[in-house]
C-alpha atoms as a PDB file:
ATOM      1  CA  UNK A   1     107.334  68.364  39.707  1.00  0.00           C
ATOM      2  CA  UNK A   2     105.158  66.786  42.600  1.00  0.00           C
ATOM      3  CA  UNK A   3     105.277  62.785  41.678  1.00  0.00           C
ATOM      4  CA  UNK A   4     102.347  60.828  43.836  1.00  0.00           C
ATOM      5  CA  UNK A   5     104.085  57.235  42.834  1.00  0.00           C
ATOM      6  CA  UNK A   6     107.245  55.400  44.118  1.00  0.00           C
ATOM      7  CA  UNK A   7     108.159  55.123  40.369  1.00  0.00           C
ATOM      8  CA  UNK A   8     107.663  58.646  39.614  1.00  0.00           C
ATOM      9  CA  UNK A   9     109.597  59.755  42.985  1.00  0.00           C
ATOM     10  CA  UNK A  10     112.472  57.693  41.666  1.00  0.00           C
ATOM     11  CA  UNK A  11     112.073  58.995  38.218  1.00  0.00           C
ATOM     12  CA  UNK A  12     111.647  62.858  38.845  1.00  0.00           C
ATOM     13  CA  UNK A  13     114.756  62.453  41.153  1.00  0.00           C
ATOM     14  CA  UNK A  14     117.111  61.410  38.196  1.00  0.00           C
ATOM     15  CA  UNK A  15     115.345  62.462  35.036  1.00  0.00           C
ATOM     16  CA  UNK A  16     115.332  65.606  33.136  1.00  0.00           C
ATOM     17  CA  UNK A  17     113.084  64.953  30.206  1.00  0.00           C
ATOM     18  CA  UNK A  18     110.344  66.560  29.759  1.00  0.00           C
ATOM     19  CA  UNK A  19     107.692  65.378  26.875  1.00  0.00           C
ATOM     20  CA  UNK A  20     103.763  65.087  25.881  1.00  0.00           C
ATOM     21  CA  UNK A  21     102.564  62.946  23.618  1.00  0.00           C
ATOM     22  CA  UNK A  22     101.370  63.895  20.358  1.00  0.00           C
ATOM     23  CA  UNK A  23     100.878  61.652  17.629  1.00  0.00           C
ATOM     24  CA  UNK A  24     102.961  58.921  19.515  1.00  0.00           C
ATOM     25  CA  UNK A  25     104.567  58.242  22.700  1.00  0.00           C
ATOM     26  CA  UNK A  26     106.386  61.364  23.690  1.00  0.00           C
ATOM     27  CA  UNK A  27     106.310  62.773  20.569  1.00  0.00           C
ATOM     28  CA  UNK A  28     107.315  66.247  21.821  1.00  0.00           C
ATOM     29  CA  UNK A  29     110.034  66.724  24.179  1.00  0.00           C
ATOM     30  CA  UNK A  30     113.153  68.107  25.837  1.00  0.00           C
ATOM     31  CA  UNK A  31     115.575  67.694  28.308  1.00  0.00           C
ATOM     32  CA  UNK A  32     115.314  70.524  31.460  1.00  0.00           C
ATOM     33  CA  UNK A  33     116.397  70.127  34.771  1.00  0.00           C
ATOM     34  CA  UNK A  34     113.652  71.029  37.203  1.00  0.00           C
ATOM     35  CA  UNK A  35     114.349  74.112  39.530  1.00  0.00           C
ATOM     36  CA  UNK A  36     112.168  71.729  42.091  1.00  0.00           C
ATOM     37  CA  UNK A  37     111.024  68.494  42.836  1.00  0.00           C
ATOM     38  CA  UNK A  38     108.847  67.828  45.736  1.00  0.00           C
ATOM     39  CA  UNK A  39     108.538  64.814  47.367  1.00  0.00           C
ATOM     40  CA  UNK A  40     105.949  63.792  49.755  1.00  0.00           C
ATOM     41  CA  UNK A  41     105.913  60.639  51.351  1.00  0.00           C
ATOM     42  CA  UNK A  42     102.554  60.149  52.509  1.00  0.00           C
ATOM     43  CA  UNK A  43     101.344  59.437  49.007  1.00  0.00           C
ATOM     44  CA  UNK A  44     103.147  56.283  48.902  1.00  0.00           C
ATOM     45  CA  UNK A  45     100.796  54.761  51.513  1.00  0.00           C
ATOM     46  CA  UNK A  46      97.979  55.057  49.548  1.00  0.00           C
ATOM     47  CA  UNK A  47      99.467  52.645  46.580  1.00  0.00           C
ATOM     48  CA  UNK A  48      99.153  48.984  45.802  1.00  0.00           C
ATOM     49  CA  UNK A  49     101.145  46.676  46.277  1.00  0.00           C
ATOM     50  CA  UNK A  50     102.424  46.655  42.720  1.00  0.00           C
ATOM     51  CA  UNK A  51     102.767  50.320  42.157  1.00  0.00           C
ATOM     52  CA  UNK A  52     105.081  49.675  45.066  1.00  0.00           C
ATOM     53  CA  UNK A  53     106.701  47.041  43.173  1.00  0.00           C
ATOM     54  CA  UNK A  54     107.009  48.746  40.519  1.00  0.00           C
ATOM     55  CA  UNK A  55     108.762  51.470  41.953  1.00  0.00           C
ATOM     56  CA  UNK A  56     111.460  49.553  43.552  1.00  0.00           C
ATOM     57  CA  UNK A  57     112.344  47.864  39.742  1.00  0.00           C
ATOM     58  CA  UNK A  58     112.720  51.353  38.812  1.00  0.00           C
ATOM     59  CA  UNK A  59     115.207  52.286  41.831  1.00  0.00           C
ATOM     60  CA  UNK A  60     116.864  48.770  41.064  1.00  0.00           C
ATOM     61  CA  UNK A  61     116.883  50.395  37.288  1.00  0.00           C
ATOM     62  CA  UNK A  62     118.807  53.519  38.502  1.00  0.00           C
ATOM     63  CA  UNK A  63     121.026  52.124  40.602  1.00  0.00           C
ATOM     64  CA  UNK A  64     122.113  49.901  37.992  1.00  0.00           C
ATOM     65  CA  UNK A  65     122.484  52.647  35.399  1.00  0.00           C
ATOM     66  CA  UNK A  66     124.193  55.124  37.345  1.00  0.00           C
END
């Protein structure tokens, strides 16, 4: 995993499900922990402002959660 977005940094660090969609919203799937995830910074300067945004709901999300 390589996410580019705050969201997906904060996802990819805590999820394990994997999934494509086919014939609806992740329609195939499974859960498998990555052997990796890499997570590079500099990509998050390149987002707007509510990618951003969105990114810290989804930290808020986890916190709350876990």
């Amino acid at each position: 995993r390589m996410p580019t977005t705050l969201l997906g940094m904060v996802d990819a660090s805590v999820g394990i499900k994997v999934a494509t969609n086919y014939h609806r919203k992740n329609g195939v799937g499974a859960f498998h922990s990555p052997l990796h995830t890499y997570v590079d910074p500099s990509f998050l300067r390149t987002l707007p402002t509510a990618d951003v945004l969105s990114g810290v709901g989804e930290m808020m999300k986890a916190a709350l959660v876990h």
